[in-house]
N, C-alpha and C. Protein backbone atom coordinates (compact mmCIF):
# COMPACT_ATOMS: atom_id res chain seq x y z
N UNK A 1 -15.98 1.55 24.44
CA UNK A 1 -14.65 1.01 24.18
C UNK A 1 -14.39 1.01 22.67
N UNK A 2 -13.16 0.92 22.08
CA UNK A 2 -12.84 0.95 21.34
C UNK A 2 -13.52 -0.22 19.96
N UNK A 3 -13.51 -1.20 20.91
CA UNK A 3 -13.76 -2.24 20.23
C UNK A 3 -14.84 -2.51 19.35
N UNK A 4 -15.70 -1.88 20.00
CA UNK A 4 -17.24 -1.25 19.47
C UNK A 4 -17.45 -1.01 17.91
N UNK A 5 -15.75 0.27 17.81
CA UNK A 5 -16.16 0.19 16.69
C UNK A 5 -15.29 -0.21 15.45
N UNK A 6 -15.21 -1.94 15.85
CA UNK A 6 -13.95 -2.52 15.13
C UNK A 6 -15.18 -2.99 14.00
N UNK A 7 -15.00 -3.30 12.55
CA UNK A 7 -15.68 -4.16 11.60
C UNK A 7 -15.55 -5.26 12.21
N UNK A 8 -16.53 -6.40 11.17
CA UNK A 8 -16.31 -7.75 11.45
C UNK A 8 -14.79 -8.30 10.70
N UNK A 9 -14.13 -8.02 10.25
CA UNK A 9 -12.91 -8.56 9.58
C UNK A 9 -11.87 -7.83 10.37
N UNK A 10 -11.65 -6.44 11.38
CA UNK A 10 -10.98 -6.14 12.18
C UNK A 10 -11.02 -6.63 13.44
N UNK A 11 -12.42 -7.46 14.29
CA UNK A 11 -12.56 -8.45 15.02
C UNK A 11 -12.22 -9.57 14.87
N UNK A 12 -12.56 -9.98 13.36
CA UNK A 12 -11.67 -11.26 13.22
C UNK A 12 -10.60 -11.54 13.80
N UNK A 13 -9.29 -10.16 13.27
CA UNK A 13 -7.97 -10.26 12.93
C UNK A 13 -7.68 -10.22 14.63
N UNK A 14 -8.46 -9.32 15.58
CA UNK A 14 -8.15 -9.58 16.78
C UNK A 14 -7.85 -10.85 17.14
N UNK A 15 -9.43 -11.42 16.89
CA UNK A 15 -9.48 -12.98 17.46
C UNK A 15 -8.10 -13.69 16.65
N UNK A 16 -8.15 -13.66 15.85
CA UNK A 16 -7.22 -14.25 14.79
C UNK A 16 -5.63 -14.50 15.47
N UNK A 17 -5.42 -12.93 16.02
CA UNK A 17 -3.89 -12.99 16.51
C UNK A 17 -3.93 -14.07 17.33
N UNK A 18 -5.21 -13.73 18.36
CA UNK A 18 -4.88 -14.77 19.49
C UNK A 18 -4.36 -16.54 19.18
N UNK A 19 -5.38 -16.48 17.93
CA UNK A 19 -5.01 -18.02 17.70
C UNK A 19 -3.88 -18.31 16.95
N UNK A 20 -2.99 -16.78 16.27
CA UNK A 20 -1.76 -16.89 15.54
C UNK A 20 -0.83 -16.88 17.08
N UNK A 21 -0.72 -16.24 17.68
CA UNK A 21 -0.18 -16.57 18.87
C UNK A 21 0.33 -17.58 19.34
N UNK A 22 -0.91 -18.41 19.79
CA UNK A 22 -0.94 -19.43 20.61
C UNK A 22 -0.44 -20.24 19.42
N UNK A 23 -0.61 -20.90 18.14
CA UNK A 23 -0.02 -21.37 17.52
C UNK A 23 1.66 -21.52 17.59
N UNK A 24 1.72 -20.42 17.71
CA UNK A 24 3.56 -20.14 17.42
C UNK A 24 4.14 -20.23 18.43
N UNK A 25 3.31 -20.36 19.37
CA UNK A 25 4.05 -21.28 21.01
C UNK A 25 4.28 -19.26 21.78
N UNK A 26 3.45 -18.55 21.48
CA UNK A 26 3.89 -17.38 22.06
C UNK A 26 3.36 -17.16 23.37
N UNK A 27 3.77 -16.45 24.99
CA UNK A 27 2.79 -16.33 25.48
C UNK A 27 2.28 -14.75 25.95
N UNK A 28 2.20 -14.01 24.68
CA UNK A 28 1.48 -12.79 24.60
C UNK A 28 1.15 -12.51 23.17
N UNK A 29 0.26 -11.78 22.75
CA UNK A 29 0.14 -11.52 21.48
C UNK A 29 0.46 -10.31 21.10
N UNK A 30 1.60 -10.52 19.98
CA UNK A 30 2.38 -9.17 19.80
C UNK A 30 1.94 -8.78 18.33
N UNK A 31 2.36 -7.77 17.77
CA UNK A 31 2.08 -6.83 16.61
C UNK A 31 1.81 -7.76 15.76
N UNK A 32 3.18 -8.84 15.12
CA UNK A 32 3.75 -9.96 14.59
C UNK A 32 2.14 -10.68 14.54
N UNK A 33 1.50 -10.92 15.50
CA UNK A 33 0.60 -11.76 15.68
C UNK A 33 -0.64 -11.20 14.38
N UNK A 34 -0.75 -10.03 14.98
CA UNK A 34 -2.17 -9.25 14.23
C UNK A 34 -1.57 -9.09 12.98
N UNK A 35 -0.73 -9.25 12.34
CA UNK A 35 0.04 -9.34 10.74
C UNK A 35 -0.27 -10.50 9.81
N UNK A 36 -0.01 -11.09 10.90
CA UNK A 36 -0.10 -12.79 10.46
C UNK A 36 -1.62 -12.80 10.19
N UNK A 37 -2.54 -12.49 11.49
CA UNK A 37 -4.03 -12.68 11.16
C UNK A 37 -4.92 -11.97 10.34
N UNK A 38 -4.32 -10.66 10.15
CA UNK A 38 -4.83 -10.12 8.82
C UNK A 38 -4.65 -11.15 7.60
N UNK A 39 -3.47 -11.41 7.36
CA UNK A 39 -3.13 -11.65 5.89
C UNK A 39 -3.73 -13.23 5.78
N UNK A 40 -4.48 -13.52 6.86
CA UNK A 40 -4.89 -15.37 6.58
C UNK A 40 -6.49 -15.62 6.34
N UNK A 41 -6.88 -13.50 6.35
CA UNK A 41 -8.29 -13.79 6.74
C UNK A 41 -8.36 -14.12 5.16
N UNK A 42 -9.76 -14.67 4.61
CA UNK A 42 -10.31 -14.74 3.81
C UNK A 42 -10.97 -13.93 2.77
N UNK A 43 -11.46 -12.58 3.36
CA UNK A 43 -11.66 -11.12 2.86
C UNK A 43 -11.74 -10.46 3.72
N UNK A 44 -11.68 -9.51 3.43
CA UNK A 44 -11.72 -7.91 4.22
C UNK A 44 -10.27 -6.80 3.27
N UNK A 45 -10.46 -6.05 4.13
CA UNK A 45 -9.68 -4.64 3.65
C UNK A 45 -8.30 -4.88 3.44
N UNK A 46 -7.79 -5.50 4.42
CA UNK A 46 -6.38 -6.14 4.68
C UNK A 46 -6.10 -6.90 3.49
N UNK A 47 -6.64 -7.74 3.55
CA UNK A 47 -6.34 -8.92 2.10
C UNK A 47 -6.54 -9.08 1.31
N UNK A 48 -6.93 -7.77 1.45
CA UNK A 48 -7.49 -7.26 -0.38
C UNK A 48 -6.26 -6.48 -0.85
N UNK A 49 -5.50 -5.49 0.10
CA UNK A 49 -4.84 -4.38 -0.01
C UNK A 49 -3.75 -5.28 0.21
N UNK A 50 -3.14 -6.48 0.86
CA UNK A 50 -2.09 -6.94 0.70
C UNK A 50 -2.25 -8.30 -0.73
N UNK A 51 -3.15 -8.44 -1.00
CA UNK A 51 -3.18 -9.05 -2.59
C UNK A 51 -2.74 -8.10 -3.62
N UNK A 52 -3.11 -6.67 -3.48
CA UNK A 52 -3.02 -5.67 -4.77
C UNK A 52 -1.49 -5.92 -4.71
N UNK A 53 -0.60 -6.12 -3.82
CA UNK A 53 0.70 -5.57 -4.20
C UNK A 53 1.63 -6.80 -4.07
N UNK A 54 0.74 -7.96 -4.10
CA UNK A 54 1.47 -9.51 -4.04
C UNK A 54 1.53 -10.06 -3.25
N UNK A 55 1.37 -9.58 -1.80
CA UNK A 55 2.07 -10.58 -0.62
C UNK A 55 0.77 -11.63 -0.20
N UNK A 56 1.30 -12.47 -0.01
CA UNK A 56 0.40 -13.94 0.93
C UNK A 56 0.46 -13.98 2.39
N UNK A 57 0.02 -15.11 2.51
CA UNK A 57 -0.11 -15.29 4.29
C UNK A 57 1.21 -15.98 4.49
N UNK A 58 1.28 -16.92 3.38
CA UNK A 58 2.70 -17.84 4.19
C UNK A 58 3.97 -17.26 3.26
N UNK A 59 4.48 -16.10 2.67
CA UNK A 59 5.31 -15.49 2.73
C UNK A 59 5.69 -14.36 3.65
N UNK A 60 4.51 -13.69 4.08
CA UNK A 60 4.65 -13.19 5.90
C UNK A 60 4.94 -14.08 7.03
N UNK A 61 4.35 -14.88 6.61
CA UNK A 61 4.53 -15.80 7.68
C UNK A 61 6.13 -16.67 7.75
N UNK A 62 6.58 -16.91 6.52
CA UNK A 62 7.71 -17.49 6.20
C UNK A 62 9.04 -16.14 6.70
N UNK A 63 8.61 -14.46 6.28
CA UNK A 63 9.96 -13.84 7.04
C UNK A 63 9.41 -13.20 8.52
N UNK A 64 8.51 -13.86 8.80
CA UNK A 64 8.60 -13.28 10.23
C UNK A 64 8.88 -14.39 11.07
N UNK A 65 8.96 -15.30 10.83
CA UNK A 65 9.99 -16.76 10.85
C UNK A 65 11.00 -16.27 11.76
N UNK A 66 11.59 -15.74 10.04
CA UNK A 66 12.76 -15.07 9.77
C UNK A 66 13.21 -14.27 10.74
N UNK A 67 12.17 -13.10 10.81
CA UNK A 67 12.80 -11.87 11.72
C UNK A 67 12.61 -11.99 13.34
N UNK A 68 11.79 -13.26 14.06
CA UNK A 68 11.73 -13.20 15.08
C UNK A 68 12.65 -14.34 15.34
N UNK A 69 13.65 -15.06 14.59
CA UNK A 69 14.99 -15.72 14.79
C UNK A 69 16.00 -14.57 14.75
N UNK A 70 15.82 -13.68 14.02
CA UNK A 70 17.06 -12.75 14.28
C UNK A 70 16.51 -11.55 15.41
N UNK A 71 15.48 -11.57 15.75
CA UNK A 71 15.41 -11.00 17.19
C UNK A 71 15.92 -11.48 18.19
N UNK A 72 15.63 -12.90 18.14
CA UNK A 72 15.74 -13.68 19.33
C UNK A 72 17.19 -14.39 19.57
N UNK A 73 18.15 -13.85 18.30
CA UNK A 73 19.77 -14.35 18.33
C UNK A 73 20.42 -13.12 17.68
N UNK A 74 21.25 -12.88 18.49
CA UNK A 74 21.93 -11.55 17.93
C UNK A 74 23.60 -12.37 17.39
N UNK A 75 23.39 -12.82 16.14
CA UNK A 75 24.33 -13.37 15.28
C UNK A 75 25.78 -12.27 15.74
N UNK A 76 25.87 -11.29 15.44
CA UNK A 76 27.08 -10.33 15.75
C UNK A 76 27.12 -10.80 17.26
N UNK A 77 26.68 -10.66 18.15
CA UNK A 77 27.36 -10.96 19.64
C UNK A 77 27.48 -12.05 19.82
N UNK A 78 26.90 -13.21 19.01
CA UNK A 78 27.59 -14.64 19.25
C UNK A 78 28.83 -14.40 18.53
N UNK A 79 29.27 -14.24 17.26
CA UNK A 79 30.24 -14.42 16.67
C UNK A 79 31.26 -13.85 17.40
N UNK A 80 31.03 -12.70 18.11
CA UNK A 80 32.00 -12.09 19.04
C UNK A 80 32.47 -12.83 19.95
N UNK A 81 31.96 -13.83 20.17
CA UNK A 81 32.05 -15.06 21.25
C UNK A 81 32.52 -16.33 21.14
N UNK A 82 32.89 -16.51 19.56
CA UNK A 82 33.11 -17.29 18.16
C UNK A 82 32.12 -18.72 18.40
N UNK A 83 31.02 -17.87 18.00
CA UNK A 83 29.85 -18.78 17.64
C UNK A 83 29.18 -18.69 16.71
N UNK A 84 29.02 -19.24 15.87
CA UNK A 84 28.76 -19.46 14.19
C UNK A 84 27.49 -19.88 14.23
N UNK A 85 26.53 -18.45 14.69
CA UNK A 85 24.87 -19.05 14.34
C UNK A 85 24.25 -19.85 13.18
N UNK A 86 24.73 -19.34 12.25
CA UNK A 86 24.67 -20.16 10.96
C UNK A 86 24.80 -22.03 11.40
N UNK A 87 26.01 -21.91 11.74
CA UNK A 87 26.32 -23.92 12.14
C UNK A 87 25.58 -24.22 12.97
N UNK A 88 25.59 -23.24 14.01
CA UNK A 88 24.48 -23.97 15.56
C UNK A 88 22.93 -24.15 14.61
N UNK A 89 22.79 -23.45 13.80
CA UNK A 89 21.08 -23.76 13.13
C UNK A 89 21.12 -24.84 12.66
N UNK A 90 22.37 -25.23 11.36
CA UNK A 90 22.43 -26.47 10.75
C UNK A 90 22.56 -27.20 11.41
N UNK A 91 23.16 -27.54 12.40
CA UNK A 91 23.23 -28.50 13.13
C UNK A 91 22.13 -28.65 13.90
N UNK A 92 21.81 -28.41 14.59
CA UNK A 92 20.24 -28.04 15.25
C UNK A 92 18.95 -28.88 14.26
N UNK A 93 19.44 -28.04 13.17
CA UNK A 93 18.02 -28.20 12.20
C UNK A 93 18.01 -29.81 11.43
N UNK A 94 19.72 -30.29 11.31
CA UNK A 94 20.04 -31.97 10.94
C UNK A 94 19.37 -32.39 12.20
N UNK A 95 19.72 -32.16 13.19
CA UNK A 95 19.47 -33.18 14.35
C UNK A 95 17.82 -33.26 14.66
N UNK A 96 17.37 -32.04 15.03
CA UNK A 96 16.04 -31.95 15.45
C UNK A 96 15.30 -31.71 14.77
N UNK A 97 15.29 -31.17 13.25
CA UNK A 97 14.52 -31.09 12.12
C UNK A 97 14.16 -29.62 11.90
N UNK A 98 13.96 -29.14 10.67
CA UNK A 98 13.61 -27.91 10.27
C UNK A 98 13.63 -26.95 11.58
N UNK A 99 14.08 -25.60 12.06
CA UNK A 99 12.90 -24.68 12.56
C UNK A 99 13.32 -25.25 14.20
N UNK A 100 13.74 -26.13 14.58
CA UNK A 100 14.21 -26.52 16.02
C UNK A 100 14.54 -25.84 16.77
N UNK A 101 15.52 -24.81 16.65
CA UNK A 101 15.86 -23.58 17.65
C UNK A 101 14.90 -22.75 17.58
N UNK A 102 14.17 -22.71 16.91
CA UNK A 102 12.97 -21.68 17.19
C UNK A 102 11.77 -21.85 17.90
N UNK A 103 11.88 -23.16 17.45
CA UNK A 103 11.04 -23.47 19.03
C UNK A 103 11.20 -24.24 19.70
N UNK A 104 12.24 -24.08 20.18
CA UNK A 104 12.84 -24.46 21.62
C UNK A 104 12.10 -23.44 22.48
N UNK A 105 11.78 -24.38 23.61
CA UNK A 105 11.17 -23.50 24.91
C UNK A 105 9.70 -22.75 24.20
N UNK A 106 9.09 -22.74 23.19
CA UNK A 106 8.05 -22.45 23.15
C UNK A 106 7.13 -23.92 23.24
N UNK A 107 5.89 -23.38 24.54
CA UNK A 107 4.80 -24.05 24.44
C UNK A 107 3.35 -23.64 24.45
N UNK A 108 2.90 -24.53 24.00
CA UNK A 108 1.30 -23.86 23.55
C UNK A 108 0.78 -23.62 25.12
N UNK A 109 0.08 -22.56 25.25
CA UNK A 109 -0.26 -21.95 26.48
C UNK A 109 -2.12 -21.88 26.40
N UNK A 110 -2.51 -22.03 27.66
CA UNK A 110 -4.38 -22.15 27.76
C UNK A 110 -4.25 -20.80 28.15
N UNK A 111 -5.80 -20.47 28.06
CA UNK A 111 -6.52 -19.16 28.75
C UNK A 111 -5.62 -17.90 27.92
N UNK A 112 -6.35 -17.15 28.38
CA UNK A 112 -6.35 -15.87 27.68
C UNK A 112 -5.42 -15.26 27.14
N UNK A 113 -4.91 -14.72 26.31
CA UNK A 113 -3.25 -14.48 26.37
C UNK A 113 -3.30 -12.75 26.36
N UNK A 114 -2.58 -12.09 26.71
CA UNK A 114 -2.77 -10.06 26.37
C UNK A 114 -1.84 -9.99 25.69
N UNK A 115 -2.02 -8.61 25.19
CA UNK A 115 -1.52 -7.95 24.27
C UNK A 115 -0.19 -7.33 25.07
N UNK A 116 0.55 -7.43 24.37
CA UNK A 116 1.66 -6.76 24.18
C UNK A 116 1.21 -5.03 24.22
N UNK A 117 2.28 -4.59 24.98
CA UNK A 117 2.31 -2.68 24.70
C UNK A 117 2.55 -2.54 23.63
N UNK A 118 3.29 -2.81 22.57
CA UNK A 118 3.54 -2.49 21.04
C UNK A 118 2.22 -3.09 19.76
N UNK A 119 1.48 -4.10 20.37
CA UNK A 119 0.19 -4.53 19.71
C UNK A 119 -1.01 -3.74 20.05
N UNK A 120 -0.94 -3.74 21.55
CA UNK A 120 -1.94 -2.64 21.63
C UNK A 120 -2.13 -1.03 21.14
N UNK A 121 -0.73 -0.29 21.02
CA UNK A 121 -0.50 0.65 19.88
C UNK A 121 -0.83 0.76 18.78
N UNK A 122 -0.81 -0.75 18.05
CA UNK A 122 -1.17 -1.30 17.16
C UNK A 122 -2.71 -0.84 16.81
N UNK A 123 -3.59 -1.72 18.20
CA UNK A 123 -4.69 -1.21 17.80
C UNK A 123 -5.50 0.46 17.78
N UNK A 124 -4.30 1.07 19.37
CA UNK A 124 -5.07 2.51 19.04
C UNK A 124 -4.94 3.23 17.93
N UNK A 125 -3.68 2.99 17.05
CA UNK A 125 -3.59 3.61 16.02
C UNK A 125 -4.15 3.22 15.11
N UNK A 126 -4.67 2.29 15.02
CA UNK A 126 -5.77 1.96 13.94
C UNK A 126 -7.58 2.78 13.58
N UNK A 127 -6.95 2.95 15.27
CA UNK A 127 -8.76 4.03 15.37
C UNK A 127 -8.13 5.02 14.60
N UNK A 128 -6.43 5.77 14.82
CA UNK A 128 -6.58 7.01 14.33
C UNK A 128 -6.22 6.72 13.06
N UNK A 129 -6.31 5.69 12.42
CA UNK A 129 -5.92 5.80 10.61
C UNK A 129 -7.71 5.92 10.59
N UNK A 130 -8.48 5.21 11.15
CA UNK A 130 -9.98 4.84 10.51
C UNK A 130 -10.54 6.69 10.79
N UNK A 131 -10.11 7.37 11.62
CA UNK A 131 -10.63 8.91 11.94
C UNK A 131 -9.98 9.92 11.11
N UNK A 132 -8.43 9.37 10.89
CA UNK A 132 -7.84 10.48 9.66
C UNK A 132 -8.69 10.15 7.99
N UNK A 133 -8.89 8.67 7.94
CA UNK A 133 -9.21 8.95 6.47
C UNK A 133 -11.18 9.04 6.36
N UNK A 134 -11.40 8.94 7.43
CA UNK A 134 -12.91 9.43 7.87
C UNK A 134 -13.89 8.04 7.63
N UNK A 135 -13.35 7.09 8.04
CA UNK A 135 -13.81 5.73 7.97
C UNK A 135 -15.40 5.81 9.28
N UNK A 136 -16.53 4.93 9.07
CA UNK A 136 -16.76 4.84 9.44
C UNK A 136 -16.80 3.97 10.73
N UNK A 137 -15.93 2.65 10.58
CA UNK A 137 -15.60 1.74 11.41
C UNK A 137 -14.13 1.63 11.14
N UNK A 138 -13.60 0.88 12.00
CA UNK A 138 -11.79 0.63 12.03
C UNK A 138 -12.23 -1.21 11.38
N UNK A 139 -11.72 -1.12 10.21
CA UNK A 139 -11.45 -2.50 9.51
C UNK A 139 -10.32 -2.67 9.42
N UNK A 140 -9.83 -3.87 8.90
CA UNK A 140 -8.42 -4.40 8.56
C UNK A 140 -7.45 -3.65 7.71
N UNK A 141 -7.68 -3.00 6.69
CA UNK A 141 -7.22 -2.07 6.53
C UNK A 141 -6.62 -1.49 7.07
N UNK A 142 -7.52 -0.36 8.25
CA UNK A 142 -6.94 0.24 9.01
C UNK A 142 -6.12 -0.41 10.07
N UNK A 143 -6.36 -1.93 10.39
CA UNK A 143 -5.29 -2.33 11.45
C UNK A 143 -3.76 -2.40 10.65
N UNK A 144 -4.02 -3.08 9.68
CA UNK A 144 -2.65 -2.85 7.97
C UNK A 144 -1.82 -1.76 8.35
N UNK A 145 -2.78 -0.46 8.14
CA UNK A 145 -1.64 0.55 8.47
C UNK A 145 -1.45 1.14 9.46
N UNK A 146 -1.30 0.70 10.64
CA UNK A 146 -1.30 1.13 11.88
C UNK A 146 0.05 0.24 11.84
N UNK A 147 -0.06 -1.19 11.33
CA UNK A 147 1.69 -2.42 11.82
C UNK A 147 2.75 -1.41 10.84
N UNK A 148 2.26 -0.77 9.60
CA UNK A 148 3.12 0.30 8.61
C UNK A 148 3.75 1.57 9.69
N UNK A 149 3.36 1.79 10.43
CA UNK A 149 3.35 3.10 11.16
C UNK A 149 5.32 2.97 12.14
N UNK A 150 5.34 1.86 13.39
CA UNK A 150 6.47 2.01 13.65
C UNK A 150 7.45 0.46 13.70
N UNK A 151 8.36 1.72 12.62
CA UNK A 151 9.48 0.88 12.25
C UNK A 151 10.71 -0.01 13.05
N UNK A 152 10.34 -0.32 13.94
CA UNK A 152 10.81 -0.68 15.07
C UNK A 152 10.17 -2.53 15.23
N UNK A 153 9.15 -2.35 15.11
CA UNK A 153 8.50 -3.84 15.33
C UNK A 153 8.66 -4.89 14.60
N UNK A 154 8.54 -5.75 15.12
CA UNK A 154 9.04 -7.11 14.08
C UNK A 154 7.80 -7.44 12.79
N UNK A 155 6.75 -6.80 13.24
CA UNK A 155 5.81 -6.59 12.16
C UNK A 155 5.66 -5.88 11.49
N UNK A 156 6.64 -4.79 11.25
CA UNK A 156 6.78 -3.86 10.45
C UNK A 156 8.08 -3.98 9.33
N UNK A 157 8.97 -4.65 10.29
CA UNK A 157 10.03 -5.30 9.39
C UNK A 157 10.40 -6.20 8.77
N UNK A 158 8.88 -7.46 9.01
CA UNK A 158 8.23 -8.31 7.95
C UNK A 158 7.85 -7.52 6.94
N UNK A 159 6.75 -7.04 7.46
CA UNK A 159 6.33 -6.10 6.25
C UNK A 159 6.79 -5.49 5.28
N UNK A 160 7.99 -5.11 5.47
CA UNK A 160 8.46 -4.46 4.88
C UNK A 160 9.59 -4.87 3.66
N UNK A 161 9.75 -6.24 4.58
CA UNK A 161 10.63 -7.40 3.88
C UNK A 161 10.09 -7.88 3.06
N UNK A 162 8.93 -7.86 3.20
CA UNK A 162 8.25 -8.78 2.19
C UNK A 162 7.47 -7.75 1.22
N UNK A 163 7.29 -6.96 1.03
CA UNK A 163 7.19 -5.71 0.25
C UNK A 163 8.42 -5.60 -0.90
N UNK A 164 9.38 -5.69 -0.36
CA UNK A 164 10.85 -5.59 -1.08
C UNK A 164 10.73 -6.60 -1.74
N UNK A 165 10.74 -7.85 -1.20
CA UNK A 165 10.72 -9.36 -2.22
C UNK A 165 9.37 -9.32 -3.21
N UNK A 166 8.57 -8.63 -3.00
CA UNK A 166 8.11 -8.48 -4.30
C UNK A 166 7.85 -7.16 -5.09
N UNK A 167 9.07 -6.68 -4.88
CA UNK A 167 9.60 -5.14 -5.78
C UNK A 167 8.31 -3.87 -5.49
N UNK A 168 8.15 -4.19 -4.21
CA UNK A 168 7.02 -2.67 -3.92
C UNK A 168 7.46 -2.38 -2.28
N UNK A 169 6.77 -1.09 -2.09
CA UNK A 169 7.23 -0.58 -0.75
C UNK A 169 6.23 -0.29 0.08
N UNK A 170 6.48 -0.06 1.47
CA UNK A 170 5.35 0.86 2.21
C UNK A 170 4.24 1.64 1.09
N UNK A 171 4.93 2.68 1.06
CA UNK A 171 4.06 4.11 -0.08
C UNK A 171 2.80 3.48 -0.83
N UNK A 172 3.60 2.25 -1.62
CA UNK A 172 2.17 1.59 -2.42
C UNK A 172 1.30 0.67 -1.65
N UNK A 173 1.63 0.28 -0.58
CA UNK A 173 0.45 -0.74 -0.06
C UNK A 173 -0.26 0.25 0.66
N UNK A 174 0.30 1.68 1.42
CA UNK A 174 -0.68 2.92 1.67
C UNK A 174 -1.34 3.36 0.76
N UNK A 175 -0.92 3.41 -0.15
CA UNK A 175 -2.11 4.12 -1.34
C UNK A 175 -2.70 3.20 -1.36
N UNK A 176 -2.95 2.32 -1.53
CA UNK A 176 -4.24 1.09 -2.07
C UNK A 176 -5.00 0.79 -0.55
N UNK A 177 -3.93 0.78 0.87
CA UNK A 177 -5.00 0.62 1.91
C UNK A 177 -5.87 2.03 1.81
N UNK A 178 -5.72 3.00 1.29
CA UNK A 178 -6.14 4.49 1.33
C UNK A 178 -7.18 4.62 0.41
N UNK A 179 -7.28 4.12 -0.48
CA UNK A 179 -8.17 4.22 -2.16
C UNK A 179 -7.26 4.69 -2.86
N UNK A 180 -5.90 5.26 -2.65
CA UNK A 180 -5.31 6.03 -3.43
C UNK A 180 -4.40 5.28 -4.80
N UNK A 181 -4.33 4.35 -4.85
CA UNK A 181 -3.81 3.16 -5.58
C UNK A 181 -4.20 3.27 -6.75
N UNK A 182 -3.70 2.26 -7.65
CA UNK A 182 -4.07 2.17 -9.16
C UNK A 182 -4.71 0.64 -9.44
N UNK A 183 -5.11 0.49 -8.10
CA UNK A 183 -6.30 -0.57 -8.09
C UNK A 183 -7.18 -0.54 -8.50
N UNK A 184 -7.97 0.72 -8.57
CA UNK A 184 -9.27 1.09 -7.92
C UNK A 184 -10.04 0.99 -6.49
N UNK A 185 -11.15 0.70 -6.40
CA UNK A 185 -11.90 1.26 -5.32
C UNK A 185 -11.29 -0.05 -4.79
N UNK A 186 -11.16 -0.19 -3.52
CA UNK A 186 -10.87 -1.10 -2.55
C UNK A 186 -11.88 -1.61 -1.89
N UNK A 187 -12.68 -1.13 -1.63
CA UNK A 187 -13.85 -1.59 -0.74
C UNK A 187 -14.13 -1.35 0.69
N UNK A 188 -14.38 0.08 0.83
CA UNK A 188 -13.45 0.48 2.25
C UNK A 188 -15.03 -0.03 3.11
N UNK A 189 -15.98 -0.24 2.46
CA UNK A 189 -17.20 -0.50 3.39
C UNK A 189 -16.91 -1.62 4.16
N UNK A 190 -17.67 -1.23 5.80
CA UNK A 190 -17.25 -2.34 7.08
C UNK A 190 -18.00 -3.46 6.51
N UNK A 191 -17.57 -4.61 6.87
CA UNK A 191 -18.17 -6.19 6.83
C UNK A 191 -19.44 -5.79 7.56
């Protein structure tokens, strides 16, 4: 199985989602999840390569907030309806406190949770970043640029958001997950 030949800091980030998951009242673990658990580990490839170019755990964590409220409310088709998402939040957020509509209807869930079809992509493509750049194991790193890969996911459009807020893009957090950076060596050896 695949898993075999995950590092110890790309097992982490597995385990990790699960418990970013279940935290956030989710009941599957999606891309979003394994983003979050990279960037909270402590070391590895991932958080090394998202330090070179600025980003933290709780500024990912703060726009994917963000982007899984504007997944989950399509502001243009309320307004079409003349509903002022903006007021329903403030109001929401006076009454019930910070963050209230967002978790509404989420509850923390027991036992096992699966992966999402778009997380699990997640992980096969991580084998093929760790086989294109001739890695010996699939580390965090390579899970990094596998959430870079499609632009479609809410973990890619964190990513990407938060790349922008601190004046860098995709291109440079690939070169540095790659060695190719003006970091230097990254440390591509498995945990």
């Amino acid at each position: 199985m695949m898993f075999e030949r995950f590092s110890s800091d790309a097992r982490a980030a597995v385990i990790g989602a699960q418990e970013v998951a279940r935290r956030r009242g989710a009941g599957s673990i999606e891309a979003v999840h394994l983003l979050l658990a990279v960037s909270e580990q402590e070391d590895g490839a991932a958080v090394r390569g998202l330090d070179a170019v600025g980003l933290t755990a709780p500024a990912l964590d703060r726009l994917a907030t963000a982007t899984e409220s504007a997944d989950a409310f399509d502001g243009d088709a309320l307004a079409a309806l003349g509903i002022d998402l903006d007021a329903v939040r403030a109001r929401t957020d006076a009454a019930f406190g910070t963050g209230a509509l967002e978790r509404a209807g989420r509850r923390r869930r027991r036992g096992h949770l699966t992966f999402t079809n778009e997380a699990a992509k997640v992980l096969e493509r991580s084998l093929r970043e760790a086989l294109a750049l001739r890695a010996p194991a699939i580390d965090s790193g390579h899970v990094l640029l596998a959430l870079l890969h499609d632009e479609d996911t809410s973990a890619c459009r964190t990513l990407v958001a938060a790349l922008a807020e601190r004046g860098s893009d995709p291109a440079a957090l690939r070169a540095v997950l790659t060695g190719q950076g003006s970091s230097g060596d990254r440390g591509r050896a498995a945990s």
